[in-house]
PDB file of N, CA and C in Angstrom:
ATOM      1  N   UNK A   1     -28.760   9.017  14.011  1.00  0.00           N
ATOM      2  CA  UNK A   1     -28.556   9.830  15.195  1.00  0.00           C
ATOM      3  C   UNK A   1     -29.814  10.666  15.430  1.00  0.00           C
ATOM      4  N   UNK A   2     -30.016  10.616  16.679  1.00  0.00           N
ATOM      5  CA  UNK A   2     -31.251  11.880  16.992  1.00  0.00           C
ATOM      6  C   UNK A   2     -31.154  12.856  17.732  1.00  0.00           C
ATOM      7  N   UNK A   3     -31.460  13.594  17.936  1.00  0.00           N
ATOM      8  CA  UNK A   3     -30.589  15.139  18.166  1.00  0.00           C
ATOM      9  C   UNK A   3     -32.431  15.444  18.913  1.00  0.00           C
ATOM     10  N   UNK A   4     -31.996  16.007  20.116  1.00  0.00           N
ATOM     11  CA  UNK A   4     -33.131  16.894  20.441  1.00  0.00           C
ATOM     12  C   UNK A   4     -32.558  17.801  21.155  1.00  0.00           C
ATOM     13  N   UNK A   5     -33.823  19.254  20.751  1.00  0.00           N
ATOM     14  CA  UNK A   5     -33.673  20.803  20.808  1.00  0.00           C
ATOM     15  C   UNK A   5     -34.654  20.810  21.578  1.00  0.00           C
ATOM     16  N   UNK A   6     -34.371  22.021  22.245  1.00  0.00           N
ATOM     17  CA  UNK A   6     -35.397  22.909  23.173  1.00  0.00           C
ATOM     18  C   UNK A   6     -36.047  23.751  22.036  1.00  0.00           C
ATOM     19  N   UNK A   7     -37.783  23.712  22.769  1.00  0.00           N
ATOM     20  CA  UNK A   7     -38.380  24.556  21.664  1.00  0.00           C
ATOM     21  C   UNK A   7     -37.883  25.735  20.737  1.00  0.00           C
ATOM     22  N   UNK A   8     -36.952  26.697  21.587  1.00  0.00           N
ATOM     23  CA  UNK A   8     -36.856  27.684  21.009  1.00  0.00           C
ATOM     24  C   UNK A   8     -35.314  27.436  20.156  1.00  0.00           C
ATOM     25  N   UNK A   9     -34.650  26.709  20.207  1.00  0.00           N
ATOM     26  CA  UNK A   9     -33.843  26.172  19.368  1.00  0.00           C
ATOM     27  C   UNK A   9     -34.390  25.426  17.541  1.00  0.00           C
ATOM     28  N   UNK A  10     -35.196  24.848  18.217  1.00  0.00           N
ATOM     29  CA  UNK A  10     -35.878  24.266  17.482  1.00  0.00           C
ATOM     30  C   UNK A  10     -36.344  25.355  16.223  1.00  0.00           C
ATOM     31  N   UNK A  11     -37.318  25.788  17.103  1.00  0.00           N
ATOM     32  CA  UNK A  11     -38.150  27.303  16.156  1.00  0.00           C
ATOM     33  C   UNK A  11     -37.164  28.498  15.411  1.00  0.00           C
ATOM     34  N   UNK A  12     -35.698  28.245  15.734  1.00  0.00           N
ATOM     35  CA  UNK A  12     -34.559  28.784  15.260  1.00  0.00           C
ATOM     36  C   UNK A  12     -34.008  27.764  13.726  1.00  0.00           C
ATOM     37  N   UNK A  13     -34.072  26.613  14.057  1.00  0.00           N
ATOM     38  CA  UNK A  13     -33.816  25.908  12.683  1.00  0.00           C
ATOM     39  C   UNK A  13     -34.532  26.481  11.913  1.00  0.00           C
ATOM     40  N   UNK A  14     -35.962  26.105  12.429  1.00  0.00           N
ATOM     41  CA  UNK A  14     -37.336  26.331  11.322  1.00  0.00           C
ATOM     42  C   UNK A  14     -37.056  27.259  10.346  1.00  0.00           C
ATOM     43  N   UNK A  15     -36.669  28.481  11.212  1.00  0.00           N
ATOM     44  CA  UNK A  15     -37.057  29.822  10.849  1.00  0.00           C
ATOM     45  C   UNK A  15     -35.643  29.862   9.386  1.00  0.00           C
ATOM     46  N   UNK A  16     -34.535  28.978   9.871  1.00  0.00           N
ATOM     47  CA  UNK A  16     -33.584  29.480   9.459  1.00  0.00           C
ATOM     48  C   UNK A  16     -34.051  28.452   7.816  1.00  0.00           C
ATOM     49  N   UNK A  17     -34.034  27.564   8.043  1.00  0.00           N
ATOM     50  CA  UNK A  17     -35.309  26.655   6.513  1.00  0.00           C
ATOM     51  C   UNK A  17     -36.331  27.360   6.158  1.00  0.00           C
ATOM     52  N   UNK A  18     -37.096  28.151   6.976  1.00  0.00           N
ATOM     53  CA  UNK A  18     -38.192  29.124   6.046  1.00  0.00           C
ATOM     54  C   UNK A  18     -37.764  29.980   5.365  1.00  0.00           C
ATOM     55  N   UNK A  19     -36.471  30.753   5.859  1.00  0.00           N
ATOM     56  CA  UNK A  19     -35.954  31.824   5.178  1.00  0.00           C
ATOM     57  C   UNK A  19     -35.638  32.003   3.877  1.00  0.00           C
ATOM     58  N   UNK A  20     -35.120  30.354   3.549  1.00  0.00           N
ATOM     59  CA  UNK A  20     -34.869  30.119   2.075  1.00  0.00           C
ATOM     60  C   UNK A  20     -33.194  29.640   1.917  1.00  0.00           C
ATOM     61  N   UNK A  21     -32.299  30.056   3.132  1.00  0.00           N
ATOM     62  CA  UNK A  21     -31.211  29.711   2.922  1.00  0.00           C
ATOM     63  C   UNK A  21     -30.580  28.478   3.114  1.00  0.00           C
ATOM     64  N   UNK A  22     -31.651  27.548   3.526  1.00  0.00           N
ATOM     65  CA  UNK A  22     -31.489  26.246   3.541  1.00  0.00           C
ATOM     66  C   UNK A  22     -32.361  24.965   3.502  1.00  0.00           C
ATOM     67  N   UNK A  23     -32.041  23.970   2.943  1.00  0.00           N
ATOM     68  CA  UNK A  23     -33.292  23.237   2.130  1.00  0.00           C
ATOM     69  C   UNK A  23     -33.751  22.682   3.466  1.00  0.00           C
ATOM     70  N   UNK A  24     -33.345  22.104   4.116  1.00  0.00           N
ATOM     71  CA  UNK A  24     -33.549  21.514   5.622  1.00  0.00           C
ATOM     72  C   UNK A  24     -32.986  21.888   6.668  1.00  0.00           C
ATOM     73  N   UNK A  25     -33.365  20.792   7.854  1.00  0.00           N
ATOM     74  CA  UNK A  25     -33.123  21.238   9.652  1.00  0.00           C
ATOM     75  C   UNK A  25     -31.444  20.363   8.897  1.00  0.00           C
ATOM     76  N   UNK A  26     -31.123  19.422   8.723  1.00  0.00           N
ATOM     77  CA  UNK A  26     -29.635  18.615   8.827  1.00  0.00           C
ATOM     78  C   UNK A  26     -28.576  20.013   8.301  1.00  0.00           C
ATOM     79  N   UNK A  27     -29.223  20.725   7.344  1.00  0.00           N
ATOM     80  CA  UNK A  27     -28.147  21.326   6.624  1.00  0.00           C
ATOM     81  C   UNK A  27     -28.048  22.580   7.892  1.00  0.00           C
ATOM     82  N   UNK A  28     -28.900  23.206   8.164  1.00  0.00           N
ATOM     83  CA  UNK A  28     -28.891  23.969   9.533  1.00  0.00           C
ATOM     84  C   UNK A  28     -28.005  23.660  10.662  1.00  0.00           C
ATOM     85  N   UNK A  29     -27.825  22.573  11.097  1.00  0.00           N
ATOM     86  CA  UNK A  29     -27.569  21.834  12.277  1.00  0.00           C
ATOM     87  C   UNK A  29     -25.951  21.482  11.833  1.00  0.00           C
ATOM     88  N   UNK A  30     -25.799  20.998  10.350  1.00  0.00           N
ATOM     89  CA  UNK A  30     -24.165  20.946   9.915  1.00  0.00           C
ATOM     90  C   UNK A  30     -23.864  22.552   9.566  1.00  0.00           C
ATOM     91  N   UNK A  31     -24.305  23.452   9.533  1.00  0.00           N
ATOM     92  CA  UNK A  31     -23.706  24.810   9.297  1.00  0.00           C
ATOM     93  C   UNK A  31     -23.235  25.523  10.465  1.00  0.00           C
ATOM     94  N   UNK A  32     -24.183  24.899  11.387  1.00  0.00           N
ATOM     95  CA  UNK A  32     -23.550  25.202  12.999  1.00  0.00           C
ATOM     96  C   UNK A  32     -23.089  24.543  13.686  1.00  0.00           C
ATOM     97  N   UNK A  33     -22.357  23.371  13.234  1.00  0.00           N
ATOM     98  CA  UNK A  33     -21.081  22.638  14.243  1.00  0.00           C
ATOM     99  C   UNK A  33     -20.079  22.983  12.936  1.00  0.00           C
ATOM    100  N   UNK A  34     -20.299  23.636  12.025  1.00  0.00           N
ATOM    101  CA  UNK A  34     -18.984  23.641  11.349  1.00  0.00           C
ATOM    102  C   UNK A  34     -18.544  25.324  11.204  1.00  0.00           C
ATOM    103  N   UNK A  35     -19.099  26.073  12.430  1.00  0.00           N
ATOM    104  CA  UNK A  35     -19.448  27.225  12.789  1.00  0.00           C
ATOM    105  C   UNK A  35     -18.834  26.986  13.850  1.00  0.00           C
ATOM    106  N   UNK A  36     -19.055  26.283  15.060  1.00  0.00           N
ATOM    107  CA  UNK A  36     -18.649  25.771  16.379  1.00  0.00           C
ATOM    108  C   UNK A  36     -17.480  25.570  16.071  1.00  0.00           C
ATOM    109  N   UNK A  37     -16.745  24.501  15.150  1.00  0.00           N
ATOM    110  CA  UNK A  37     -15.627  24.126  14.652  1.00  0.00           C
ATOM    111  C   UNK A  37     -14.739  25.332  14.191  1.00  0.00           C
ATOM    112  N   UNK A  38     -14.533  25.749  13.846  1.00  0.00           N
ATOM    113  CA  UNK A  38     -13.879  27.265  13.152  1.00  0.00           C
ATOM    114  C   UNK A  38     -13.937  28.080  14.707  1.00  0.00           C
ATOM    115  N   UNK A  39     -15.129  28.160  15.271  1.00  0.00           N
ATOM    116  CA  UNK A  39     -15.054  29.592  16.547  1.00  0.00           C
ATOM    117  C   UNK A  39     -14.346  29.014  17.119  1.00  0.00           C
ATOM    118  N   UNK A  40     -14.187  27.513  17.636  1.00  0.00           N
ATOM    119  CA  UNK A  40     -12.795  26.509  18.325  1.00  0.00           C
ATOM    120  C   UNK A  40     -11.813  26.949  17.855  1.00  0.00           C
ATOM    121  N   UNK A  41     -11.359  26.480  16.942  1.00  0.00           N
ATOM    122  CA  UNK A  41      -9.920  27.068  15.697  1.00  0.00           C
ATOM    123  C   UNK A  41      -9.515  28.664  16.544  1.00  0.00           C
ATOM    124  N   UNK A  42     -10.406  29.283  16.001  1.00  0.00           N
ATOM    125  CA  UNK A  42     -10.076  30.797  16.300  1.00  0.00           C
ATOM    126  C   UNK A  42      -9.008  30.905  17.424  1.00  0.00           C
ATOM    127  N   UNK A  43     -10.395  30.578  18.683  1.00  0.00           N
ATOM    128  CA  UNK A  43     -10.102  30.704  20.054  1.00  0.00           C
ATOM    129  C   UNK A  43      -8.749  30.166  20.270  1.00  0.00           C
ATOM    130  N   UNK A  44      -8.286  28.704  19.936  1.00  0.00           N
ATOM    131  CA  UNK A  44      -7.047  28.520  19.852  1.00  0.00           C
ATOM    132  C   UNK A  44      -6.029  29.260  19.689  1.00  0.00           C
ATOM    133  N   UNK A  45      -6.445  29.586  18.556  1.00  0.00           N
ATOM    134  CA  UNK A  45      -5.305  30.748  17.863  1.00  0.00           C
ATOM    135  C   UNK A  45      -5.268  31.696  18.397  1.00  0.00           C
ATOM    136  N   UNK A  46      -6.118  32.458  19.291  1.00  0.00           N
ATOM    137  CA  UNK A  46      -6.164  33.269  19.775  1.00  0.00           C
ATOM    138  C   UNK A  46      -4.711  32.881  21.292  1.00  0.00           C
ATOM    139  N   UNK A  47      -5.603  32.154  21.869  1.00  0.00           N
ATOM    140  CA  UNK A  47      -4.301  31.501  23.024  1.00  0.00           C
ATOM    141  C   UNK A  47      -3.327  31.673  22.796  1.00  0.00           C
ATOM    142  N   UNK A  48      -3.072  30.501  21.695  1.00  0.00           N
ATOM    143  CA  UNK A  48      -1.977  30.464  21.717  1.00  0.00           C
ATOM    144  C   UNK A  48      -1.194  31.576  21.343  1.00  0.00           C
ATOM    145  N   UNK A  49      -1.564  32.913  20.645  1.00  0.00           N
ATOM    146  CA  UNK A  49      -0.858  34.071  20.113  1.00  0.00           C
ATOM    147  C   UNK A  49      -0.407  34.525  21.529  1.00  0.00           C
ATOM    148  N   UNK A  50      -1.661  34.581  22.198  1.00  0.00           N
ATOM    149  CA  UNK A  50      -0.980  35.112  23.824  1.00  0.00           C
ATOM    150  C   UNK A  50       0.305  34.523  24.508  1.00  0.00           C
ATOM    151  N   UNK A  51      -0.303  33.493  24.346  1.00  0.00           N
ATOM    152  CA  UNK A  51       1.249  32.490  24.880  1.00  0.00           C
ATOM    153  C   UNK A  51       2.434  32.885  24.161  1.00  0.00           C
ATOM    154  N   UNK A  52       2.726  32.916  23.135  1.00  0.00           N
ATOM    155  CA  UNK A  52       3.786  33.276  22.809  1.00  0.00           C
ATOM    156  C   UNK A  52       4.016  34.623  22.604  1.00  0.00           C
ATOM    157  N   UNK A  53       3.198  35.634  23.204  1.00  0.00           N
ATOM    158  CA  UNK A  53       3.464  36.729  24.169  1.00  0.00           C
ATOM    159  C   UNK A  53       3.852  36.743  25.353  1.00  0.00           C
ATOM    160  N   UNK A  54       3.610  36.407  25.969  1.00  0.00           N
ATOM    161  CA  UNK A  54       3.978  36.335  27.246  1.00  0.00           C
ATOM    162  C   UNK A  54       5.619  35.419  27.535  1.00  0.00           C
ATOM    163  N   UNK A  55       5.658  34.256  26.190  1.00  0.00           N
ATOM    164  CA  UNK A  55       6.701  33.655  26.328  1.00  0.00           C
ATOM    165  C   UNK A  55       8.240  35.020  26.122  1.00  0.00           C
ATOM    166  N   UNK A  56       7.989  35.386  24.496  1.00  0.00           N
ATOM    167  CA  UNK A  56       8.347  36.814  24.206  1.00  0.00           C
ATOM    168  C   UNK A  56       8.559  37.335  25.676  1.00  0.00           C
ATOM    169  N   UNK A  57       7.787  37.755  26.660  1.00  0.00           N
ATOM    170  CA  UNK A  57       8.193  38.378  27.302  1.00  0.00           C
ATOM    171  C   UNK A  57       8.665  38.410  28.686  1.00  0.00           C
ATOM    172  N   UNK A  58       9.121  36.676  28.409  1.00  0.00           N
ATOM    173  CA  UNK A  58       9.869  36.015  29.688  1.00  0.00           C
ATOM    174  C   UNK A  58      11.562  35.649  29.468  1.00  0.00           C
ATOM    175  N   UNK A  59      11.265  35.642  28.067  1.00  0.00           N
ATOM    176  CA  UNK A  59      12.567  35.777  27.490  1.00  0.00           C
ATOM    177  C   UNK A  59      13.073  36.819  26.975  1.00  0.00           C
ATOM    178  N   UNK A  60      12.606  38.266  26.941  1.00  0.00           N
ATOM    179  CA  UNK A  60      13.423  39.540  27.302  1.00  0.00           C
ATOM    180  C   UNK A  60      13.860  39.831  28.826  1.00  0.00           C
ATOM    181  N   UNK A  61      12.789  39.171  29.501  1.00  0.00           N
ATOM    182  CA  UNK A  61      12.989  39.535  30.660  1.00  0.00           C
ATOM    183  C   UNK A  61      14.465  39.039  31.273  1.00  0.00           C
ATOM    184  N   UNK A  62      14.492  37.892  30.753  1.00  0.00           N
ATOM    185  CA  UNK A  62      16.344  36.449  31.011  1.00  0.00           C
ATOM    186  C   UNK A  62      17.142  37.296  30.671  1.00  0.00           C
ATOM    187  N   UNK A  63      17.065  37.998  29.076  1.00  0.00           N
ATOM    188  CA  UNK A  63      17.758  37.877  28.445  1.00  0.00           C
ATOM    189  C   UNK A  63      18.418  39.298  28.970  1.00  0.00           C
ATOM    190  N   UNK A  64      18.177  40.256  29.856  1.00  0.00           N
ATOM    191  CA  UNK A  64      18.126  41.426  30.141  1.00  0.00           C
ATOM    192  C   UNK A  64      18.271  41.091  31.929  1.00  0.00           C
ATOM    193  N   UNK A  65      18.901  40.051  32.148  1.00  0.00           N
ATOM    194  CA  UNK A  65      19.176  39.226  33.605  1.00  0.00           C
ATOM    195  C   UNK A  65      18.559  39.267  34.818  1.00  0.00           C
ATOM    196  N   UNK A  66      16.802  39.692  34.110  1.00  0.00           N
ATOM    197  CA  UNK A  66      15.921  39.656  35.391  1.00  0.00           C
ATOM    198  C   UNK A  66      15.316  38.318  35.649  1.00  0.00           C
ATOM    199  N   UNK A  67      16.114  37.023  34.731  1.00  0.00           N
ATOM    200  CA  UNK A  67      15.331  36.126  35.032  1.00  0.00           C
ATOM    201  C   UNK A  67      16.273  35.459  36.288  1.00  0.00           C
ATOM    202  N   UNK A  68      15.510  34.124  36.444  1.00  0.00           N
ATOM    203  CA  UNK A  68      15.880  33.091  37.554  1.00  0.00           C
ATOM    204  C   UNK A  68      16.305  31.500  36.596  1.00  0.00           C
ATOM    205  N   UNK A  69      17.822  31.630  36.656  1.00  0.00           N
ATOM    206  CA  UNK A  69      18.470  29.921  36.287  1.00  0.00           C
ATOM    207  C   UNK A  69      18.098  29.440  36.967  1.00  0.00           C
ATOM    208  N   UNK A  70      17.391  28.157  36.243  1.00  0.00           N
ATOM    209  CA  UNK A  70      16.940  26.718  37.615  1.00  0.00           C
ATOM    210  C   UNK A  70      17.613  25.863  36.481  1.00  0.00           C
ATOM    211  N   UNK A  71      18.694  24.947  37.230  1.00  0.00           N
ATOM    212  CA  UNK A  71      19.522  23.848  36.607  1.00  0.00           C
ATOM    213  C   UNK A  71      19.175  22.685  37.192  1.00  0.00           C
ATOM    214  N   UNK A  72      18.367  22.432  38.372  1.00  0.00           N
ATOM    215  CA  UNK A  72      18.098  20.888  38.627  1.00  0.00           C
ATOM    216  C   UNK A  72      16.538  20.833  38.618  1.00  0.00           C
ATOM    217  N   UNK A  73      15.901  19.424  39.063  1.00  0.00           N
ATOM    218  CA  UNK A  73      14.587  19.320  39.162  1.00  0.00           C
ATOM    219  C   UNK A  73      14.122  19.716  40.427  1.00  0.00           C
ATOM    220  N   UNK A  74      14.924  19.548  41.621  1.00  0.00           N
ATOM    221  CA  UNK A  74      14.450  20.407  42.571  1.00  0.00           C
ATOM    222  C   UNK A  74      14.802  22.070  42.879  1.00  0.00           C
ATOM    223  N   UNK A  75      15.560  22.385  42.277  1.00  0.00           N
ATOM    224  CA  UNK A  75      15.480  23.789  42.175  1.00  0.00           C
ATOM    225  C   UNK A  75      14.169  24.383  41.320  1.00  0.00           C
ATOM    226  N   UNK A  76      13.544  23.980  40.613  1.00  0.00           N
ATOM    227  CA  UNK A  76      12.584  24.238  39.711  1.00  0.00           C
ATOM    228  C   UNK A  76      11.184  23.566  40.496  1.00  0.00           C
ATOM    229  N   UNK A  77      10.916  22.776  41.338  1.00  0.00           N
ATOM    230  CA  UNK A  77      10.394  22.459  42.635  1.00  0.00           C
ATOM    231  C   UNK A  77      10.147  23.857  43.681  1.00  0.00           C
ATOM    232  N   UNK A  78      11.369  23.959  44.423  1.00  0.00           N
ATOM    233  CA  UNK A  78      11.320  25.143  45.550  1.00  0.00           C
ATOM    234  C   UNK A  78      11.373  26.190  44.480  1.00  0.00           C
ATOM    235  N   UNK A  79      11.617  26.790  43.383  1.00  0.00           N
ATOM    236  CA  UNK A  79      11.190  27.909  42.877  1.00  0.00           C
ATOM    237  C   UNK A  79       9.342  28.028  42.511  1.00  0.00           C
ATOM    238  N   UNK A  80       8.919  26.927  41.998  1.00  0.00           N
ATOM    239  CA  UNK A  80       7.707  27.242  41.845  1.00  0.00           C
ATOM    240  C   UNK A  80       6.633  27.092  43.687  1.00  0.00           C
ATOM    241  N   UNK A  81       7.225  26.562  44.167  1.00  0.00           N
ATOM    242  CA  UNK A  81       6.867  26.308  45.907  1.00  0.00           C
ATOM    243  C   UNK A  81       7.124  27.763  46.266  1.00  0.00           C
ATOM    244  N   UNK A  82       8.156  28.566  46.397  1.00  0.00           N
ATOM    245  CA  UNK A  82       8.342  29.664  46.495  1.00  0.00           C
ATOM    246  C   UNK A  82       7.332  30.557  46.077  1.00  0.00           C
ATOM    247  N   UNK A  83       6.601  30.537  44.297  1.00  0.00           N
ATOM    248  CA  UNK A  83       5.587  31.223  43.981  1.00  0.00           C
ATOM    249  C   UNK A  83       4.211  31.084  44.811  1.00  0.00           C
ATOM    250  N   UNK A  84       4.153  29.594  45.073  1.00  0.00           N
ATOM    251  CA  UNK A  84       3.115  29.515  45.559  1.00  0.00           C
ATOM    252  C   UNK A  84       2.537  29.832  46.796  1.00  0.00           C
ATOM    253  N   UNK A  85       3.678  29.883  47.523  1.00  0.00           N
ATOM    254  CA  UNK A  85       3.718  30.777  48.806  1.00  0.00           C
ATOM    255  C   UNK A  85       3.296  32.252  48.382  1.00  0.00           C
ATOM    256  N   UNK A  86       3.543  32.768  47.783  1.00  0.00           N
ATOM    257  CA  UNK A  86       3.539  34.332  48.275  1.00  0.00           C
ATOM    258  C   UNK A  86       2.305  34.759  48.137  1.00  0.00           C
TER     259      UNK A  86
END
């Protein structure tokens, strides 16, 4: 595989192999997609925590009879048509 960097990317490996904390550019280049990989992970987790906040707080909202029963597929149709109107 060949991988090309913009100079100043580039001069960022270097620096990060001169420093001493790594024998080469490959080990550089796998420390930061497995860096990329994990900040992905996170972010996920992050979402999804929200989501099931907000779910949490669609289901106090039912459960406390401010929500809206939709029992067919077109009621759940003109209810979200309804949102989209306003």
């Amino acid at each position: 595989m060949h991988v090309s960097l913009t100079p100043e990317l580039e001069a960022r490996v270097k620096s990060k192999v001169e420093s001493g904390l790594y024998n080469n550019a490959s080990e550089v280049i796998r420390e930061a997609i497995r860096f990329m990989e994990l900040h992905e992970d996170w972010i996920n987790e992050m979402k999804l925590a929200k989501l099931r906040e907000q779910l949490q707080v669609g289901i106090d909202a039912f459960e406390q009879g401010k929500g809206t029963k939709v029992s067919s597929r077109k009621e759940l149709d003109d209810f979200f048509e309804d949102i989209m109107s306003d």
